[in-house]
C-alpha atoms as a PDB file:
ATOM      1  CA  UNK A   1      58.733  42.084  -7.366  1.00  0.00           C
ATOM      2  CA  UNK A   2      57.787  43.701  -4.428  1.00  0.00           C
ATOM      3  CA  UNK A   3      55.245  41.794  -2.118  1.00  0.00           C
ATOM      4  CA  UNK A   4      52.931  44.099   0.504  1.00  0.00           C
ATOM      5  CA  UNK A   5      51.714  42.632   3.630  1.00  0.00           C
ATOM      6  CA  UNK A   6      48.670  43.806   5.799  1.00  0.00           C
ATOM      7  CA  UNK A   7      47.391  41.962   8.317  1.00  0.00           C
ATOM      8  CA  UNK A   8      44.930  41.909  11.550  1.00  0.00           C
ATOM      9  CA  UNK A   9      43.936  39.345  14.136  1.00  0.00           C
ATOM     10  CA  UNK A  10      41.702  37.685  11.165  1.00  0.00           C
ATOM     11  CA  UNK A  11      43.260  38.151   7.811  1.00  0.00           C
ATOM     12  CA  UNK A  12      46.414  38.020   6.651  1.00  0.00           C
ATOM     13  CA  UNK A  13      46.952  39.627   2.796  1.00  0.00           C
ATOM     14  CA  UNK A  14      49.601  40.171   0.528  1.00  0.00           C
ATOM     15  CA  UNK A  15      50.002  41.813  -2.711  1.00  0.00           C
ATOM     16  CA  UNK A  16      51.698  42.405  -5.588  1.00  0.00           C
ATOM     17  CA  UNK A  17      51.656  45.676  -8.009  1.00  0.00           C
ATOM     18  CA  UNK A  18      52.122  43.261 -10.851  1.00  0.00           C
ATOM     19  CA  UNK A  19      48.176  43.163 -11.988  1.00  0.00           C
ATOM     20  CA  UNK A  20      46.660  44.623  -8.607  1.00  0.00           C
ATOM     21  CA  UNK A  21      47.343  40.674  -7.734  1.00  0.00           C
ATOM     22  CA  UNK A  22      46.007  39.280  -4.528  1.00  0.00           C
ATOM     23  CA  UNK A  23      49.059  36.267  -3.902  1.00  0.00           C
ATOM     24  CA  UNK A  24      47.940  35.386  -0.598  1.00  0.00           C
ATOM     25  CA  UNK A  25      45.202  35.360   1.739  1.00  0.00           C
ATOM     26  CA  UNK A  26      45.525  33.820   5.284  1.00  0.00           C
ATOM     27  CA  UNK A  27      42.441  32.731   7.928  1.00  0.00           C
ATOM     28  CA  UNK A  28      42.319  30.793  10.446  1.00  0.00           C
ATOM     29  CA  UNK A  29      40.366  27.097  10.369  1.00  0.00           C
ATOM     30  CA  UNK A  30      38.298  25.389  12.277  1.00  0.00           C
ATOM     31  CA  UNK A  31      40.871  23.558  14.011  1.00  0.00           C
ATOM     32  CA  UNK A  32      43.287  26.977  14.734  1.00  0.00           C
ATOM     33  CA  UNK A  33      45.747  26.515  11.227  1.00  0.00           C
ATOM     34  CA  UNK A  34      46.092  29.283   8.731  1.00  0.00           C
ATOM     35  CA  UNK A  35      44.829  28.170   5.209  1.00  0.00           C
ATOM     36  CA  UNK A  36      45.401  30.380   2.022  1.00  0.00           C
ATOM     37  CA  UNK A  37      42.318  31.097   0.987  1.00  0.00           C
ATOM     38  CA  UNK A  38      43.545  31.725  -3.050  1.00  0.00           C
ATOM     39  CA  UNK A  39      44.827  30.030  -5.531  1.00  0.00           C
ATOM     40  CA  UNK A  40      48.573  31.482  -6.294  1.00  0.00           C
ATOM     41  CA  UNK A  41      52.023  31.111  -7.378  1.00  0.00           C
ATOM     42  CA  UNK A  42      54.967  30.975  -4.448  1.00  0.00           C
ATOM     43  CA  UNK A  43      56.954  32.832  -6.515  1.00  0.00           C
ATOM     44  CA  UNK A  44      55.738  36.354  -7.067  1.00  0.00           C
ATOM     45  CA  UNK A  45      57.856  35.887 -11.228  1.00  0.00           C
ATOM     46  CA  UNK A  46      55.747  33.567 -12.344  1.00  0.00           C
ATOM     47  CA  UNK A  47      52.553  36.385 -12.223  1.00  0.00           C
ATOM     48  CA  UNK A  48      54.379  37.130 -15.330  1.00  0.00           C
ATOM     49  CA  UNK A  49      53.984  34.050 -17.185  1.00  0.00           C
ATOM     50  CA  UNK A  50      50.121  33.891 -16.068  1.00  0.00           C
ATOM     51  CA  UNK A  51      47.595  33.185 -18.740  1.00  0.00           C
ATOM     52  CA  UNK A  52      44.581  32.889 -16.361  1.00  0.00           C
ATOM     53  CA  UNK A  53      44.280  36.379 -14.045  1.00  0.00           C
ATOM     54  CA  UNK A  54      44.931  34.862 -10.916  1.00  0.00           C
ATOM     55  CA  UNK A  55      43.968  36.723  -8.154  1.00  0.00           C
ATOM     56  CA  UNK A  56      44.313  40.225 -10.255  1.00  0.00           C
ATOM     57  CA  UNK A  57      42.373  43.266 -11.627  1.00  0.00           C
ATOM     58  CA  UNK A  58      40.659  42.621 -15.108  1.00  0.00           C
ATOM     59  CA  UNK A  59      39.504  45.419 -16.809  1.00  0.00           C
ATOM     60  CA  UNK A  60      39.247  47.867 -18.933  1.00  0.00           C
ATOM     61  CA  UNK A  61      36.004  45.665 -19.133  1.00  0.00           C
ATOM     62  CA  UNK A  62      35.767  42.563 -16.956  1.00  0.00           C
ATOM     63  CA  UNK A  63      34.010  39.411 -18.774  1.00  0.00           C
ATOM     64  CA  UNK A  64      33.178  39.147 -22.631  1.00  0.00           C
ATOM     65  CA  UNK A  65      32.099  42.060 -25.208  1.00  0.00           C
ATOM     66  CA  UNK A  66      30.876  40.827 -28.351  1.00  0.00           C
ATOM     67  CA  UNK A  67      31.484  42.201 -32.095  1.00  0.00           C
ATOM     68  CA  UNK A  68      34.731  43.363 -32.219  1.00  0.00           C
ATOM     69  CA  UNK A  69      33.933  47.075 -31.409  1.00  0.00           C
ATOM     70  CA  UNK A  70      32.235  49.193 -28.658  1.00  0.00           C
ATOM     71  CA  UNK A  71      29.854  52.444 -29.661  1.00  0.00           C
ATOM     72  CA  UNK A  72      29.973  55.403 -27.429  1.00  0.00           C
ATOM     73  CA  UNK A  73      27.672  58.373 -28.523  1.00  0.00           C
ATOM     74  CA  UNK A  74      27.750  57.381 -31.656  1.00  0.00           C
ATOM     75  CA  UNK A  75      31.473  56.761 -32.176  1.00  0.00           C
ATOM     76  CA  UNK A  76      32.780  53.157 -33.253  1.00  0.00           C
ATOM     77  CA  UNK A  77      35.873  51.892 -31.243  1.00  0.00           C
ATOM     78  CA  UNK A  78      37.365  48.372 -32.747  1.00  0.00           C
ATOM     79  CA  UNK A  79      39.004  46.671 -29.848  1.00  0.00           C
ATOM     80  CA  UNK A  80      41.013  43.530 -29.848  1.00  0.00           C
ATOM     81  CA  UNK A  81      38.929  40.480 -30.537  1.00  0.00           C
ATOM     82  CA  UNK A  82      39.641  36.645 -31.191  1.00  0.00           C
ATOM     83  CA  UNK A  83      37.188  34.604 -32.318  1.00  0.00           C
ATOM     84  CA  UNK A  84      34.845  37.990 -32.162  1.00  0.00           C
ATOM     85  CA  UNK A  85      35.051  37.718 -28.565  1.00  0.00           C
ATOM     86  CA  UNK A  86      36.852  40.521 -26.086  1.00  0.00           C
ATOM     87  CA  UNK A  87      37.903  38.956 -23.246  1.00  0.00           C
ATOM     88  CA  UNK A  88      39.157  40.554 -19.868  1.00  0.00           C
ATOM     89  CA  UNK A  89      39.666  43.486 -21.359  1.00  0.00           C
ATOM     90  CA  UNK A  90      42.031  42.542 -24.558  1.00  0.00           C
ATOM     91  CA  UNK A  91      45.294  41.461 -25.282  1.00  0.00           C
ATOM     92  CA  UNK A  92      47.020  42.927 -22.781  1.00  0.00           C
ATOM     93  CA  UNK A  93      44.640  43.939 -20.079  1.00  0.00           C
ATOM     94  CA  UNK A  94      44.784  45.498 -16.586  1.00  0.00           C
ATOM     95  CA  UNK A  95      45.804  42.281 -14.877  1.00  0.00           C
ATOM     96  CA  UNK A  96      49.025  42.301 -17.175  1.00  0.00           C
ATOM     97  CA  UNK A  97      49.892  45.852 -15.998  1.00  0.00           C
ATOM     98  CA  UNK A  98      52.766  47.060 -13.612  1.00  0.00           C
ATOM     99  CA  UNK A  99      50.357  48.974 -10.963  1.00  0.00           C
ATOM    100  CA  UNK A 100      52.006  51.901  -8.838  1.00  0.00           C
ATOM    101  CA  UNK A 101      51.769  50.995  -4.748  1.00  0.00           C
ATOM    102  CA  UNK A 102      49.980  54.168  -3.770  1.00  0.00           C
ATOM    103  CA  UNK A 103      49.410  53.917   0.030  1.00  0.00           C
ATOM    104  CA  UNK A 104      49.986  51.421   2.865  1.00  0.00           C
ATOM    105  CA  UNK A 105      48.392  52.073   6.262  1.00  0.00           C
ATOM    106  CA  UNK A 106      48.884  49.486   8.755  1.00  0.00           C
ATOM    107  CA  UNK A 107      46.716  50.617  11.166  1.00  0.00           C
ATOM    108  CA  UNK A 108      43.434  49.260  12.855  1.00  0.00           C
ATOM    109  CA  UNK A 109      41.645  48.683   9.705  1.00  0.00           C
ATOM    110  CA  UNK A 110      45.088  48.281   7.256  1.00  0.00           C
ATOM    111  CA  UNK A 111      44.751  48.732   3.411  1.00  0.00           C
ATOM    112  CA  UNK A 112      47.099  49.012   0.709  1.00  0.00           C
ATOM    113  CA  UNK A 113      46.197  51.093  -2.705  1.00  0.00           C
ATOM    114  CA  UNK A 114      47.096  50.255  -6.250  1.00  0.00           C
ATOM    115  CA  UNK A 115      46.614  52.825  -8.821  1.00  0.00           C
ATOM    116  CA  UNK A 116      47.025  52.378 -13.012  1.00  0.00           C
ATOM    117  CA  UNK A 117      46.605  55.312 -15.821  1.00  0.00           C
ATOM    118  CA  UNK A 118      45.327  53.627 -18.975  1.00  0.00           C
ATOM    119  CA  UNK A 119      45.549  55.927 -21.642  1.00  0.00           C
ATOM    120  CA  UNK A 120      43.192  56.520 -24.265  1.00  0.00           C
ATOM    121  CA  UNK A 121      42.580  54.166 -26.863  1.00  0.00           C
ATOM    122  CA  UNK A 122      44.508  51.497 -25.078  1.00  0.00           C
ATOM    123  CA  UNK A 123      43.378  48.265 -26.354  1.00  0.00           C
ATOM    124  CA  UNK A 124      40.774  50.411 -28.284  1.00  0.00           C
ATOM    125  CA  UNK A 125      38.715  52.002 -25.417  1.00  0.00           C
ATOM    126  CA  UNK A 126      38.454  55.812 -25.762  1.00  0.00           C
ATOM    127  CA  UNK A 127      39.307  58.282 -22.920  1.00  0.00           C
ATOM    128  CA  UNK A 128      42.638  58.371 -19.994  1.00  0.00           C
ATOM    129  CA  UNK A 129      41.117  56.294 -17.160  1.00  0.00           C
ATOM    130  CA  UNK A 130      43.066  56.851 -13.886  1.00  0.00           C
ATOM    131  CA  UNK A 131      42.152  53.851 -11.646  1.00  0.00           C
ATOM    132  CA  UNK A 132      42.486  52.948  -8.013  1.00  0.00           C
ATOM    133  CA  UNK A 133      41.788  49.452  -6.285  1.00  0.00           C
ATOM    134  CA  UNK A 134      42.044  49.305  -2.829  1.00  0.00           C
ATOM    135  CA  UNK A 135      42.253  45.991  -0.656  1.00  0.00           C
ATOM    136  CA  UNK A 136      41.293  46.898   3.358  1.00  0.00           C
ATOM    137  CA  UNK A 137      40.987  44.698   6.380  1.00  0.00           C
ATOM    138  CA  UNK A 138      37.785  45.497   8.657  1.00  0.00           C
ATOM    139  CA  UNK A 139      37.782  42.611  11.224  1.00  0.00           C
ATOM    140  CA  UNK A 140      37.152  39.388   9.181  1.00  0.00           C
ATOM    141  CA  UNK A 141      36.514  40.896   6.370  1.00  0.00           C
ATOM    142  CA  UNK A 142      38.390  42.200   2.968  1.00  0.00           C
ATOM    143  CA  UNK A 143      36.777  44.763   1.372  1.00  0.00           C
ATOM    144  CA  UNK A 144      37.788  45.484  -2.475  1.00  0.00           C
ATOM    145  CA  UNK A 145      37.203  48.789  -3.894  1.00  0.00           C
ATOM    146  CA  UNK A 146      37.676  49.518  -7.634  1.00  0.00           C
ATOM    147  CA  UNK A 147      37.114  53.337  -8.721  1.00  0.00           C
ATOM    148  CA  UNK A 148      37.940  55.129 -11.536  1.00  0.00           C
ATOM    149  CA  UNK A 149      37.844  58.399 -13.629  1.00  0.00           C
ATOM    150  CA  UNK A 150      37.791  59.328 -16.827  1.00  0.00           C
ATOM    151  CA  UNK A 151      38.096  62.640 -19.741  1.00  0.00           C
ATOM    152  CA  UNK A 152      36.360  61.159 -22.633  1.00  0.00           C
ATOM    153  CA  UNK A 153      33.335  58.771 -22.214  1.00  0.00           C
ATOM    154  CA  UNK A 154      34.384  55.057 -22.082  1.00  0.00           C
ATOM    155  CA  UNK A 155      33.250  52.338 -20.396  1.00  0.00           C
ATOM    156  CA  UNK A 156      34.264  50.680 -17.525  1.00  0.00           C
ATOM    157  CA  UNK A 157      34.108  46.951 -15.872  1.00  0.00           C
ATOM    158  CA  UNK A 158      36.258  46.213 -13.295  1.00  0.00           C
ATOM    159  CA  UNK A 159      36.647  43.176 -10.624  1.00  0.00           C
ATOM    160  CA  UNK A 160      38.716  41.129  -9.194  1.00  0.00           C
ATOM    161  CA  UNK A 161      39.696  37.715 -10.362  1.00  0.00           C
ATOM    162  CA  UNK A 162      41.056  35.300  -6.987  1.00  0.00           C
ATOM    163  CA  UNK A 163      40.807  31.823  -7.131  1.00  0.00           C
ATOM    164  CA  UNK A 164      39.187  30.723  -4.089  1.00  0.00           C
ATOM    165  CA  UNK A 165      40.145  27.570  -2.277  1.00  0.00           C
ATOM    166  CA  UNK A 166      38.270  26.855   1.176  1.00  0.00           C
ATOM    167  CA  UNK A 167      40.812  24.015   2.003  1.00  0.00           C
ATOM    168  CA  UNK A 168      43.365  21.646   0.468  1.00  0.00           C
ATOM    169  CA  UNK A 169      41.192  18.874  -0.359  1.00  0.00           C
ATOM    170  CA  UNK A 170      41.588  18.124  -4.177  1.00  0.00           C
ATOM    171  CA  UNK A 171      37.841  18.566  -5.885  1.00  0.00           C
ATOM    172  CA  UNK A 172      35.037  22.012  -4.583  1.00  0.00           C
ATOM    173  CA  UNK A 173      32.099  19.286  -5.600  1.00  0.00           C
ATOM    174  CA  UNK A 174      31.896  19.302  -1.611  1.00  0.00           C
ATOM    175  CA  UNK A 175      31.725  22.571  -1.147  1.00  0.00           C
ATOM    176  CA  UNK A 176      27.966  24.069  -0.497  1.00  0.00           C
ATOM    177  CA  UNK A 177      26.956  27.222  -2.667  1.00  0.00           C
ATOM    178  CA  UNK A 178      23.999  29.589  -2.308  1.00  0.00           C
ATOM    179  CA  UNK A 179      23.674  32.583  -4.288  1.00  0.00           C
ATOM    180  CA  UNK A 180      20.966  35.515  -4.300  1.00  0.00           C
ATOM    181  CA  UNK A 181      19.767  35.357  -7.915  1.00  0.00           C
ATOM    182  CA  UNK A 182      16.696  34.413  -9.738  1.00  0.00           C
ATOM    183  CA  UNK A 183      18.112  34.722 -13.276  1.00  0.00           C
ATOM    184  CA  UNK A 184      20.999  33.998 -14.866  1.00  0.00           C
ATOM    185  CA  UNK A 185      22.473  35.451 -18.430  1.00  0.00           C
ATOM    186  CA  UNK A 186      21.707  33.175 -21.186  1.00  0.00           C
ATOM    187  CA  UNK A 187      24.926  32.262 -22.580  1.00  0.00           C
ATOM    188  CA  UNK A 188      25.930  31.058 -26.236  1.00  0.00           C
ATOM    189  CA  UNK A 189      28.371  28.197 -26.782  1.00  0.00           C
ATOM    190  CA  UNK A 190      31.009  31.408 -27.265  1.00  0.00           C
ATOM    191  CA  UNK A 191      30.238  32.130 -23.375  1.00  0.00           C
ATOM    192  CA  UNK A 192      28.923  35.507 -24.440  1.00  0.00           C
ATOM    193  CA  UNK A 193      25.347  36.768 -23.468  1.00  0.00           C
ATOM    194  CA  UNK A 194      22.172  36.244 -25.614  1.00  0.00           C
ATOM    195  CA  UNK A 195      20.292  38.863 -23.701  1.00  0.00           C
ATOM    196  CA  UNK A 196      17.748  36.886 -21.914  1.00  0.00           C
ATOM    197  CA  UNK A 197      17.894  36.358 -18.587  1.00  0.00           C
ATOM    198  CA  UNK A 198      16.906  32.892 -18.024  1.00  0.00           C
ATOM    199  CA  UNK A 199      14.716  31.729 -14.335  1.00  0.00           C
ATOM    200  CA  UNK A 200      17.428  28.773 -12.453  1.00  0.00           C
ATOM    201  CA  UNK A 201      14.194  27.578 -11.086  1.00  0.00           C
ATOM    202  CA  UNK A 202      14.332  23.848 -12.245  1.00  0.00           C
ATOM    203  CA  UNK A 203      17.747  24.122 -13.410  1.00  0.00           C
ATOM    204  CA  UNK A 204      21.380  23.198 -12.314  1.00  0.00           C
ATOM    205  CA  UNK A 205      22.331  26.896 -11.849  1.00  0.00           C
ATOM    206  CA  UNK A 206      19.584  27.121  -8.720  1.00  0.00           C
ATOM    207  CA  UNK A 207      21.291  27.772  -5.995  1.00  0.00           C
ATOM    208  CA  UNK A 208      18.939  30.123  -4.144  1.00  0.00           C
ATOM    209  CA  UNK A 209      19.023  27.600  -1.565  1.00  0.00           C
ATOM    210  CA  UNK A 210      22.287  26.549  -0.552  1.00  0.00           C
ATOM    211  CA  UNK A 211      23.539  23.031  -2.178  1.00  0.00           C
ATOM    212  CA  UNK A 212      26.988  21.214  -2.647  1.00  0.00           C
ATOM    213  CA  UNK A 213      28.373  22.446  -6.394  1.00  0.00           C
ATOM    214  CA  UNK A 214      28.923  18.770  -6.741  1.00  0.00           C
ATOM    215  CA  UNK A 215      30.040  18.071 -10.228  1.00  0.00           C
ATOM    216  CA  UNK A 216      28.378  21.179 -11.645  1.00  0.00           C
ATOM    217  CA  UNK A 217      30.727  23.559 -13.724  1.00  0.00           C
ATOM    218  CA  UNK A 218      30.083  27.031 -13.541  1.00  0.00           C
ATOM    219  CA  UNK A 219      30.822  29.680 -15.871  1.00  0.00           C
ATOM    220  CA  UNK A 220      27.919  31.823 -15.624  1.00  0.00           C
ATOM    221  CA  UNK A 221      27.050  35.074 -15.058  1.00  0.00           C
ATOM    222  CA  UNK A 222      24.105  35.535 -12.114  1.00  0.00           C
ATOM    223  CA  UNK A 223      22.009  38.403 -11.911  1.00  0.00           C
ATOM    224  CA  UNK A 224      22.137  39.491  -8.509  1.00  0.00           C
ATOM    225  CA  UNK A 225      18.972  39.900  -6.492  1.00  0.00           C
ATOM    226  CA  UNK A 226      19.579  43.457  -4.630  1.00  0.00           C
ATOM    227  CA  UNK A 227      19.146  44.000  -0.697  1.00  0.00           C
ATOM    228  CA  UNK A 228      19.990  40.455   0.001  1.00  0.00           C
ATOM    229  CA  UNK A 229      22.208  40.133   3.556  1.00  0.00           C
ATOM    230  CA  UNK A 230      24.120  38.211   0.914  1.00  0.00           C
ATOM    231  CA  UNK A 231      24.896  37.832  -2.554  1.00  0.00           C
ATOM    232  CA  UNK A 232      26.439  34.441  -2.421  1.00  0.00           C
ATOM    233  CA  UNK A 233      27.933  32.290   0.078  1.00  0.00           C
ATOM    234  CA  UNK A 234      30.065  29.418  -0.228  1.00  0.00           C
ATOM    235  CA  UNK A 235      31.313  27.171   2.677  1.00  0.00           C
ATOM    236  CA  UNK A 236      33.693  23.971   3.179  1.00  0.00           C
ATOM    237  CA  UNK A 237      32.867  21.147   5.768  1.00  0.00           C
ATOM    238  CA  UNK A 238      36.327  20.098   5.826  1.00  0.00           C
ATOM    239  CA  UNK A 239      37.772  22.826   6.796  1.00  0.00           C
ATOM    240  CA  UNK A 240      34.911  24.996   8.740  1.00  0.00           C
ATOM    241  CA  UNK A 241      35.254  28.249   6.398  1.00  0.00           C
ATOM    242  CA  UNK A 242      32.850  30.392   5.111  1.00  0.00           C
ATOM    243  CA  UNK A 243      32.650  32.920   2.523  1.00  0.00           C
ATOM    244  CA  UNK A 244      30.152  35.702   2.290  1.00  0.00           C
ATOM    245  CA  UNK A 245      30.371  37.949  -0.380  1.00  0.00           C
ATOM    246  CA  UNK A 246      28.086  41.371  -0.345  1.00  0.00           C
ATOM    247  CA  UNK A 247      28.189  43.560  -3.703  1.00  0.00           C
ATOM    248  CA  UNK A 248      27.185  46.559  -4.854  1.00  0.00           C
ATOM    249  CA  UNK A 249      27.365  45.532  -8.290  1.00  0.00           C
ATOM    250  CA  UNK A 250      24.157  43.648 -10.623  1.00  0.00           C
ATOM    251  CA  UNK A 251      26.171  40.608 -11.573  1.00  0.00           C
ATOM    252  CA  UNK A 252      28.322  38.333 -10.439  1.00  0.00           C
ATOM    253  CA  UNK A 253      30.305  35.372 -12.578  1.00  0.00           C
ATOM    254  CA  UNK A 254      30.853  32.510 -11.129  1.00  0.00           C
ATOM    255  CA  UNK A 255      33.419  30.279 -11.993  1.00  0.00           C
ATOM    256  CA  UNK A 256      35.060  27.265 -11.095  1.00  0.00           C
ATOM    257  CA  UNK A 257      37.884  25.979 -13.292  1.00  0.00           C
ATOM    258  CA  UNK A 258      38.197  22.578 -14.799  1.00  0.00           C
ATOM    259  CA  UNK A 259      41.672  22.360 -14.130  1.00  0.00           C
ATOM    260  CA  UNK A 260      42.243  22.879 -10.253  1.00  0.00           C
ATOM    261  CA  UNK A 261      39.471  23.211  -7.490  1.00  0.00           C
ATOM    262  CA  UNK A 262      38.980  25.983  -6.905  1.00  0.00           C
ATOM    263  CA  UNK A 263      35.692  29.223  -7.407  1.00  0.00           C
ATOM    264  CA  UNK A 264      35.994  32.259  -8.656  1.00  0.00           C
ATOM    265  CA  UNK A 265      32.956  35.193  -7.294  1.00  0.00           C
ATOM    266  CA  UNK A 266      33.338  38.033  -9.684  1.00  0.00           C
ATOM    267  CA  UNK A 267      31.297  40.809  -9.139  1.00  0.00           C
ATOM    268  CA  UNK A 268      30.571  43.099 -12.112  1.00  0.00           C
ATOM    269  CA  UNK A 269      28.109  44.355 -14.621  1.00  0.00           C
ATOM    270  CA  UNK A 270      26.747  42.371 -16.797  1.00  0.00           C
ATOM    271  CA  UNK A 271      29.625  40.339 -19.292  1.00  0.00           C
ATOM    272  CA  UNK A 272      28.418  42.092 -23.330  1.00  0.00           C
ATOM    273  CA  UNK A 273      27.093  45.083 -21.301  1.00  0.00           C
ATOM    274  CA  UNK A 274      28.076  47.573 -24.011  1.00  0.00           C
ATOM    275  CA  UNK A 275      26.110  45.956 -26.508  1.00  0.00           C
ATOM    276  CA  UNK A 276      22.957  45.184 -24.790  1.00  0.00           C
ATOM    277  CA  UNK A 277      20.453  48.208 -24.516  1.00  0.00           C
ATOM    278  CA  UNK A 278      18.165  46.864 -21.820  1.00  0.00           C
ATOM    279  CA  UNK A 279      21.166  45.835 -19.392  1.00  0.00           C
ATOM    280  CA  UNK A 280      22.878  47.945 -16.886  1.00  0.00           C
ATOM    281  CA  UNK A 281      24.742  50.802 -18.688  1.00  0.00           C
ATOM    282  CA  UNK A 282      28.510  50.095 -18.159  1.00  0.00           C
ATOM    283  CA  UNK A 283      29.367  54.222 -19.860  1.00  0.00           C
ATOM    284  CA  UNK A 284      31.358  56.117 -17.619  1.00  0.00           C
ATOM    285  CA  UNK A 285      31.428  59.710 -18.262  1.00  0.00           C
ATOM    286  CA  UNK A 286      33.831  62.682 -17.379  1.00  0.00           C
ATOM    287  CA  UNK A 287      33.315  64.044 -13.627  1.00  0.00           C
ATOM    288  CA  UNK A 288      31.400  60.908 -13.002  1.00  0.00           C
ATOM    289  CA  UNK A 289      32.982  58.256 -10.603  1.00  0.00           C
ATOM    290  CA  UNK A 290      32.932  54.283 -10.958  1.00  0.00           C
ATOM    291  CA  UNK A 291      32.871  52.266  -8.566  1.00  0.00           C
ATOM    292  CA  UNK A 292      32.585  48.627  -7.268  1.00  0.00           C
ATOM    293  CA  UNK A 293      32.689  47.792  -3.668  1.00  0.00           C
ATOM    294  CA  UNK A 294      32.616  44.359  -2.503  1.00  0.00           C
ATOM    295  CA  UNK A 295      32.428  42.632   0.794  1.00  0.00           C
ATOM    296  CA  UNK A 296      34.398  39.011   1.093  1.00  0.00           C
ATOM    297  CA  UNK A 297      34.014  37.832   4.997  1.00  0.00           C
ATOM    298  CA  UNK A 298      35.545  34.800   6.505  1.00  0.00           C
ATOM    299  CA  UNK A 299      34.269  33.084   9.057  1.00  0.00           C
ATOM    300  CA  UNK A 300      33.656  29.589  10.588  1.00  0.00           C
ATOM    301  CA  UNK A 301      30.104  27.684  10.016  1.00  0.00           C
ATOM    302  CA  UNK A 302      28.056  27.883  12.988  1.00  0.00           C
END
């Protein structure tokens, strides 16, 4: 499987077309050592044997729909459910695609572009999508872009799904969080939304000022308070590294696995957006373009 470097005196990436996958993601510490900055496999062959998305696009719809179909204009779609739940986009979603390597420039601000055509009524969602995710390196900071395009109306969820590890230490309950949000989506033991968005004040999920996760588990989707300098930032006092993530989306999910330490920030609309009236519309029409743009800097705490 072919791997695709890009680096610059801060970051140092490399991908795989297998699932858009970020494998590896270099920065320097606080004591001058390169630490990967994502969870991943050595070997870029077992990507294929991957039951978790790590490090790769999910779509068509990133998160959980509800029901077991989507309605466009009217129109029912049944798409692939178990235990009524759509996850990640179905069965076999984007992050179990073979992308096409685009474009490399390894210039002053390198980026390398993955593109996928997903054609209509693939895992049930109407309309050709073409699709383009780019991964670029503007001094210490990776910048994602996910667009997309469609014929037919469909809808559309895209983000990425990296594993984030700040050091090599064996729990994150050290690691201090803050995140821009006043609400989060009320979730049902099924993970998927109720449609109230709840206050964190006086709850675990407050993290509007920063605090160590400590032995909190997170799977929960925050709505993101807009024209913050930052949407959420996480940082490790073992190693010195800090992660501030900017987005120009109105959710983002964060996760941390119970299995390995490790966060995932995954910016989005909101998870059940197509069944939800009152949330953010996640419809993309024809000569309309989609897009999600987020901001992941590295740096060391001050």
């Amino acid at each position: 499987m072919q791997q695709v470097t890009i680096k610059n005196e801060y970051i140092n990436l490399t991908t795989l077309p297998y699932g858009a996958i970020i494998q590896e993601l270099l920065v320097k510490d606080q004591y001058g050592g390169e630490t990967n900055m994502v969870a991943c496999f050595k070997n870029p062959e077992d990507y294929l044997t991957d039951t978790i998305s790590l490090g790769a696009c999910v779509g068509r719809f990133a998160g959980r729909i509800s029901g077991g179909s989507i309605f466009i204009d009217g129109s029912e779609y049944p798409i692939y459910q178990e235990d009524r739940v759509h996850l990640h986009g179905g069965k076999v979603g984007f992050a179990k695609k073979h992308w096409t390597l685009v474009e490399v420039n390894k210039g002053a601000q390198p980026y390398v572009k993955y593109g996928y055509n997903s054609p209509h009524l693939e895992e049930g969602y109407p309309g050709n999508l073409e699709v383009i995710v780019t991964y670029q390196l503007i001094g210490n900071a990776l910048i994602i872009k996910h667009e997309a395009r469609t014929d037919a109306p469909t809808i559309v969820n895209l983000t990425n799904h990296s594993y984030f590890q700040l050091d090599n230490e064996p729990g994150i309950g050290h690691y201090k969080l803050q995140v821009a949000a006043e609400h989060t989506l009320q979730t049902d033991k099924k993970l998927l939304p109720t449609g109230i968005l709840a206050p964190v004040k006086n709850t675990e999920n407050d993290f509007k000022e920063e605090k160590a996760i400590s032995e909190t588990l997170l799977d929960t989707p925050f709505v993101v308070t807009p024209n913050e300098p930052d949407t959420a930032v996480v940082h490790s006092n073992k190693s010195g590294i800090r992660l501030r993530i900017t987005t120009n989306q109105p959710a983002i999910v964060i996760y941390t696995p119970e299995e390995f330490p490790a966060i995932c920030f995954e910016t989005q609309n909101y998870p059940d957006a197509p069944t939800y009236t009152s949330f953010p519309s996640s419809i993309l029409r024809p000569g309309e373009s989609y897009l999600n743009e987020s901001r992941f800097v590295f740096d060391l705490v001050p």
